[in-house]
Protein backbone atom coordinates (compact mmCIF):
# COMPACT_ATOMS: atom_id res chain seq x y z
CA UNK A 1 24.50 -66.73 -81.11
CA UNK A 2 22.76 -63.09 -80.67
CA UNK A 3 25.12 -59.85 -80.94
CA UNK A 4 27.03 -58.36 -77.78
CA UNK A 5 25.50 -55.57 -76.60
CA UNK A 6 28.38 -52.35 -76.98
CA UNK A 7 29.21 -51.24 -73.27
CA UNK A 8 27.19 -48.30 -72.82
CA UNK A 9 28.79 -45.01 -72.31
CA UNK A 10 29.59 -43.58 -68.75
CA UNK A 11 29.90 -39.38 -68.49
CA UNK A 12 32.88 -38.42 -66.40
CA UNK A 13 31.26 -36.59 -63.43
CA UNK A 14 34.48 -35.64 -62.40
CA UNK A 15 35.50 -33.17 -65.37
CA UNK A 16 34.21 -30.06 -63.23
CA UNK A 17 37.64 -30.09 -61.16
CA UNK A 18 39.76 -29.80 -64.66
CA UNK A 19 38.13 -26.14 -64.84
CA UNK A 20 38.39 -25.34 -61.07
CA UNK A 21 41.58 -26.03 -60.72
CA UNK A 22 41.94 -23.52 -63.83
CA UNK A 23 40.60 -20.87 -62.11
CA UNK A 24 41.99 -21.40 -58.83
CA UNK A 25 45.85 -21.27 -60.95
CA UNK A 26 44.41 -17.83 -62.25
CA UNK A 27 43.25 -16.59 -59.09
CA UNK A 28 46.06 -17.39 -57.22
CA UNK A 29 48.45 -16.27 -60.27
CA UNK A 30 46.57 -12.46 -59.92
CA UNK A 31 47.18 -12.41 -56.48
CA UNK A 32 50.68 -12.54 -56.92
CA UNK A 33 51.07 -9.90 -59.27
CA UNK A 34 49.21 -8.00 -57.36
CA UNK A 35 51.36 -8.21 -54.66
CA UNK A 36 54.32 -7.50 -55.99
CA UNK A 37 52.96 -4.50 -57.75
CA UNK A 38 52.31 -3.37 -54.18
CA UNK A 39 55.41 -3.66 -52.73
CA UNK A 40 57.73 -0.63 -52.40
CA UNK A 41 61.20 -0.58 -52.00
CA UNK A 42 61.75 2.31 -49.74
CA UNK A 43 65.31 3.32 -50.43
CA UNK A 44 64.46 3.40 -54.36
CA UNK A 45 61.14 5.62 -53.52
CA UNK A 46 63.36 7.40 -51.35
CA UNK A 47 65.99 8.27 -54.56
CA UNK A 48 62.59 8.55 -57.12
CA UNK A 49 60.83 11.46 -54.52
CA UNK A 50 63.97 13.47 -54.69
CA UNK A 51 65.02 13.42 -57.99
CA UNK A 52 60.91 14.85 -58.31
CA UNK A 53 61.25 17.48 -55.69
CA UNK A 54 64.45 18.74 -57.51
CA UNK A 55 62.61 19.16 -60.74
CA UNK A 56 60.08 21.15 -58.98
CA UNK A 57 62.66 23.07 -57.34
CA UNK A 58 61.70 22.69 -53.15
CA UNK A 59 64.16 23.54 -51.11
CA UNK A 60 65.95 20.18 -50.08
CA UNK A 61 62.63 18.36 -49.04
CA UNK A 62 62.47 14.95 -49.50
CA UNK A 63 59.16 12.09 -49.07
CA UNK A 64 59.93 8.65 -46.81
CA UNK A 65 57.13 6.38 -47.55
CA UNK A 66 58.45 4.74 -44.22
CA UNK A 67 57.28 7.30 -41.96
CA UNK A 68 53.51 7.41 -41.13
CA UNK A 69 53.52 11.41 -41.07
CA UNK A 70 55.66 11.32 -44.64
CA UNK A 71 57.71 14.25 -43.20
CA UNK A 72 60.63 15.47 -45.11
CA UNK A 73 64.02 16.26 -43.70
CA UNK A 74 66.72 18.91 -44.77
CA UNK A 75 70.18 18.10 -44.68
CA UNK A 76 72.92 20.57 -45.38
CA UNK A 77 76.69 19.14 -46.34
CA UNK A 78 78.30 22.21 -44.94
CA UNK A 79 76.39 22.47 -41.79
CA UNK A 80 74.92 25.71 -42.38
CA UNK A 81 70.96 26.40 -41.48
CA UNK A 82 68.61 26.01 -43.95
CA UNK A 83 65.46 27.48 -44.92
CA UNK A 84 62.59 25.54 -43.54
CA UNK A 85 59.90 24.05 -45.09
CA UNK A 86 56.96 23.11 -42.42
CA UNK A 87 54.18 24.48 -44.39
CA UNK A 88 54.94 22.82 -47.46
CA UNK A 89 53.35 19.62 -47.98
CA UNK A 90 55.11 17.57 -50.94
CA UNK A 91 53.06 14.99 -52.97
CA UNK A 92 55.13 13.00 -55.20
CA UNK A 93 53.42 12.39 -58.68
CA UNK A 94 53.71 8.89 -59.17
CA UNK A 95 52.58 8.85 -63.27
CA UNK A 96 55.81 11.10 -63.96
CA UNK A 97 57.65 9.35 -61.36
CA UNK A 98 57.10 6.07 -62.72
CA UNK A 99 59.43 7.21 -66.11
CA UNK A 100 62.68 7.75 -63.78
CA UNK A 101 65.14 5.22 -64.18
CA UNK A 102 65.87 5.30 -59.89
CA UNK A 103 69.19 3.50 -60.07
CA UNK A 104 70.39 5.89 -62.52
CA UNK A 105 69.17 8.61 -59.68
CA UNK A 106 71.45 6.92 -57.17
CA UNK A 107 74.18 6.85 -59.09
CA UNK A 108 73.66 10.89 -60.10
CA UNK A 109 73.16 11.70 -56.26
CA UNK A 110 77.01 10.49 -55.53
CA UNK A 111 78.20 11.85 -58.28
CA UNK A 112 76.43 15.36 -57.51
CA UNK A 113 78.01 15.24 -54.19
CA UNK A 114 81.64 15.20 -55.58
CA UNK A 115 80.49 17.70 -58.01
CA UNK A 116 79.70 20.04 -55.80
CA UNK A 117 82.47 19.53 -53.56
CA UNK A 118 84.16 20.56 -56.61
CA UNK A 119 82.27 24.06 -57.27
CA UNK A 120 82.48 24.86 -53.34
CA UNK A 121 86.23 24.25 -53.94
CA UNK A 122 86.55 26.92 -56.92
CA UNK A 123 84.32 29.67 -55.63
CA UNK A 124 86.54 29.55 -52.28
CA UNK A 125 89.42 29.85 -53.99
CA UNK A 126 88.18 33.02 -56.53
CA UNK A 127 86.04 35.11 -53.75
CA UNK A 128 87.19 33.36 -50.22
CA UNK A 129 88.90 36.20 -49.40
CA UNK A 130 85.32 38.00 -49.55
CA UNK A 131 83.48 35.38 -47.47
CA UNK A 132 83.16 36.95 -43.96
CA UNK A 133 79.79 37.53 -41.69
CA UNK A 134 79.28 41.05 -42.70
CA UNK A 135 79.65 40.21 -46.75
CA UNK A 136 79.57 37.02 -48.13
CA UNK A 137 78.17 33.74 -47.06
CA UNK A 138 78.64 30.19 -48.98
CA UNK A 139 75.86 28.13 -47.53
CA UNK A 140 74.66 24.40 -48.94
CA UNK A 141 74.25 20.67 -49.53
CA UNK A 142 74.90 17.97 -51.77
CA UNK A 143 72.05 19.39 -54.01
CA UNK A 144 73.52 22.86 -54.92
CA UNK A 145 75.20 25.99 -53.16
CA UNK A 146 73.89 29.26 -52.08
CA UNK A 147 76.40 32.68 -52.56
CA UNK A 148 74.74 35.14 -50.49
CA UNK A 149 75.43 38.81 -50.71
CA UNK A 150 73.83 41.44 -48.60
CA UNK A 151 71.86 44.12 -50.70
CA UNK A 152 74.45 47.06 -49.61
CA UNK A 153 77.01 45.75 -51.10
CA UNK A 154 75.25 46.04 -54.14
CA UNK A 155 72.56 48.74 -54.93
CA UNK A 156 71.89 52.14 -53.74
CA UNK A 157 68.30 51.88 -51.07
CA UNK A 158 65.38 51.39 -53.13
CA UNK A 159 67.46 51.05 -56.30
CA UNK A 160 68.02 48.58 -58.90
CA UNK A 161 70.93 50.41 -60.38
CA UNK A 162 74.57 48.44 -59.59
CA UNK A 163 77.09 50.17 -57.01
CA UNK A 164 80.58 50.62 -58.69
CA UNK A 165 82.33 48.93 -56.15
CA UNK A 166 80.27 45.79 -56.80
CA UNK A 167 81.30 45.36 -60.27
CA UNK A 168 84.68 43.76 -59.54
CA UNK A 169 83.11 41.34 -57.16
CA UNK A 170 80.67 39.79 -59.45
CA UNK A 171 83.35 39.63 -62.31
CA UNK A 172 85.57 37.53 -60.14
CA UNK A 173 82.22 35.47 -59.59
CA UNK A 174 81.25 34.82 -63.16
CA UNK A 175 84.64 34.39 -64.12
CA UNK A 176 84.31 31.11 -62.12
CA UNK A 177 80.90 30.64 -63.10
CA UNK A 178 81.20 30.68 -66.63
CA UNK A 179 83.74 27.77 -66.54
CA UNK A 180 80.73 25.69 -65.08
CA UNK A 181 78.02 23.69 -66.29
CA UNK A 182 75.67 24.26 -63.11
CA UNK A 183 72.68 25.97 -63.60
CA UNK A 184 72.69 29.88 -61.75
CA UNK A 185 69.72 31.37 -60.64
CA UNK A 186 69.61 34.83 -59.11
CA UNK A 187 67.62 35.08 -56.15
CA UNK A 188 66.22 38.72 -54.83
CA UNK A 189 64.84 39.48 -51.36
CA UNK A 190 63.68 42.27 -49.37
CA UNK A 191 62.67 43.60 -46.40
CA UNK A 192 58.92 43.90 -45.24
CA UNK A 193 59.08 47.85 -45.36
CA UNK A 194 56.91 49.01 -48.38
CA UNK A 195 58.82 50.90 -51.11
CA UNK A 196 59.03 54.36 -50.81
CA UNK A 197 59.16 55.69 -54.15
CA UNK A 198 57.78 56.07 -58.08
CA UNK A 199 60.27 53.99 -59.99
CA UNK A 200 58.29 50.24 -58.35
CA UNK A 201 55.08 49.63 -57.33
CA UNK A 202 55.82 47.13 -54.85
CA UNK A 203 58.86 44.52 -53.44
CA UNK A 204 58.11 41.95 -55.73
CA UNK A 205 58.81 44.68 -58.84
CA UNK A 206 62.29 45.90 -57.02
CA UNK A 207 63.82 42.34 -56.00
CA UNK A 208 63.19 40.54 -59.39
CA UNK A 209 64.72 44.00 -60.87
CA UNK A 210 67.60 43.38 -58.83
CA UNK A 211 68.23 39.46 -59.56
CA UNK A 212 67.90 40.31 -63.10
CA UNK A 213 70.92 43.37 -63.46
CA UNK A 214 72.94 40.70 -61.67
CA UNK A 215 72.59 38.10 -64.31
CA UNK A 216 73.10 40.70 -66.77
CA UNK A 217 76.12 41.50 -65.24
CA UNK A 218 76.76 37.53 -65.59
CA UNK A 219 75.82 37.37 -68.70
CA UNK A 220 78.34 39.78 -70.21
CA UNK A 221 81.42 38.46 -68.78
CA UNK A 222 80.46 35.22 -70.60
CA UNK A 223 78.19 32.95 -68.62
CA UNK A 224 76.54 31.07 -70.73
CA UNK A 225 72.46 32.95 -70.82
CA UNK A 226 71.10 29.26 -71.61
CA UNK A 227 72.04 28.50 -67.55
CA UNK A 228 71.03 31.70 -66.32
CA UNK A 229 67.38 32.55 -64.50
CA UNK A 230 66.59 35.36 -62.45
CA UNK A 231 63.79 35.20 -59.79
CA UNK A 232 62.56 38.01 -57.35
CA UNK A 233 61.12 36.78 -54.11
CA UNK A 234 60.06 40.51 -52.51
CA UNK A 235 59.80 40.19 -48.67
CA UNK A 236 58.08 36.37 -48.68
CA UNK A 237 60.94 34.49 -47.74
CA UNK A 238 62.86 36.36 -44.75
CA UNK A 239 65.72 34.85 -42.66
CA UNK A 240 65.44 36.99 -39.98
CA UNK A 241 63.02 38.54 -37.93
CA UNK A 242 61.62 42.15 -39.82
CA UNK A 243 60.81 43.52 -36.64
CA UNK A 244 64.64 44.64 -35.69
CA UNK A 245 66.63 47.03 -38.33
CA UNK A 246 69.33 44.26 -37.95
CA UNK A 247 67.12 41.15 -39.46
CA UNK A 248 65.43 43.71 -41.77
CA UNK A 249 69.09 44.51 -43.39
CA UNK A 250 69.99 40.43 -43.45
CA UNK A 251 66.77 39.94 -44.99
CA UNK A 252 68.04 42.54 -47.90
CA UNK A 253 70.43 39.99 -49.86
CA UNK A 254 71.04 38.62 -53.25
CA UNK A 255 71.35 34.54 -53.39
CA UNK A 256 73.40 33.12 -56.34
CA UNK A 257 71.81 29.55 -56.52
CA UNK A 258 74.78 27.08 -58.38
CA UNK A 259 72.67 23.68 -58.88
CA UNK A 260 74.07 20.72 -59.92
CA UNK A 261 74.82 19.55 -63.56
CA UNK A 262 74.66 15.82 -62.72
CA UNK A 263 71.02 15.84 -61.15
CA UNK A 264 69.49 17.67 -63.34
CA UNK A 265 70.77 15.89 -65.98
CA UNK A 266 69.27 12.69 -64.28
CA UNK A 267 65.66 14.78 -63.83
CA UNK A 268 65.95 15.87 -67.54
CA UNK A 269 66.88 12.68 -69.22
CA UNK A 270 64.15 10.60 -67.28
């Protein structure tokens, strides 16, 4: 009897759909990621923008990735008007705001609102007697609080040198500020009407003269210098109209900014 022939070898045309199918699981895997890499939780966005726009210090504007325009919105706890902010236009950096934890945001933004509560409730009780439309004014949010004092009350026209009658006011004030751990800054503002004399060139020189002999004054009845900044503004952020001699001597004032601890904590350790 002769040898059996061995079967010959068939290829298996079908081995092509072993590496398609591959590729399709990897396509379809990317897609996904992709996807969810896209998708934005607005309320988290919503915590992430602000805790960015506080480190930047705006004035209480915030981003919504829900509305087309992207407006921001102010909102004031106490009811008071705030400054505006319609020429401002607020990009959130997304590479920096990608390192902040946003839950622990959330959690700082209730707390902050407590803790300012708090701080509203001790500066009534050491200069609410003063608080009246013609002298003080405690003005704010959630965010911080705004003590403003009208310039009279504190310097001589065109001067950066501290009335004697002021001196008791401000002591009562940083007595309760130095028991604090906000952050102060000393605002100055003035008028549109150029300076009149030899001892500053301009509004800018006078106003960030005056914020800083008020956080001086701050400074040595023991607030803490570390929390202390002083900032002059000149005439470039008016509340009133400078056309009147009435807005012109509202637009002369002193703000003492309190911010709170908790959020910048939240912006600082992110």
């Amino acid at each position: 009897m002769g040898r059996r022939k061995p079967p010959e070898s068939v290829d298996n045309q079908d081995r092509w759909l072993v590496s398609y199918a591959d590729f399709i699981t990897l396509l379809f895997a990317f897609f996904v990621v992709m996807y969810s890499t896209s998708a934005v939780d607005v309320g988290n966005f919503r915590v992430l923008s602000d805790s960015i726009v506080r480190a930047f210090g705006l004035p209480g504007v915030s981003y919504d990735p829900s509305r087309p325009d992207g407006d921001g919105a102010q909102s004031s706890r106490l009811g008071m008007p705030q400054l505006t902010a319609q020429s401002e236009q607020v990009r959130v950096p997304l590479q920096a705001a990608a390192n902040i934890d946003s839950t622990t945001a959330a959690l700082g933004d209730v707390k902050a609102e407590e803790e300012i509560a708090g701080v509203e409730m001790a500066l009534q009780s050491a200069i609410g007697d003063l608080v009246a439309p013609d002298r003080l004014a405690i003005t704010g949010n959630d965010k911080w609080l705004e003590i403003k004092i009208p310039a009279r009350l504190l310097f001589p026209s065109g001067s950066r040198s501290l009335l004697a009658s002021s001196i008791p006011m401000l002591r009562r004030l940083a007595e309760t500020l130095r028991a604090l751990p906000n952050e102060v800054v000393v605002q100055g503002h003035t008028d549109n009407q150029p300076i009149r004399n030899g001892q500053f060139p301009s509004n800018w020189e006078l106003s960030t003269a005056r914020a800083a002999a008020i956080a001086r004054v701050f400074e040595d009845e023991g607030v803490d210098p570390a929390k202390l900044s002083a900032v002059g503004f000149g005439p470039n952020r008016p509340i009133a109209d400078n056309e009147s001699d009435e807005g012109r001597t509202e637009n002369r004032r002193v703000v003492v900014l309190v911010r709170s601890a908790l959020l910048s904590q939240v912006v600082g350790d992110g």
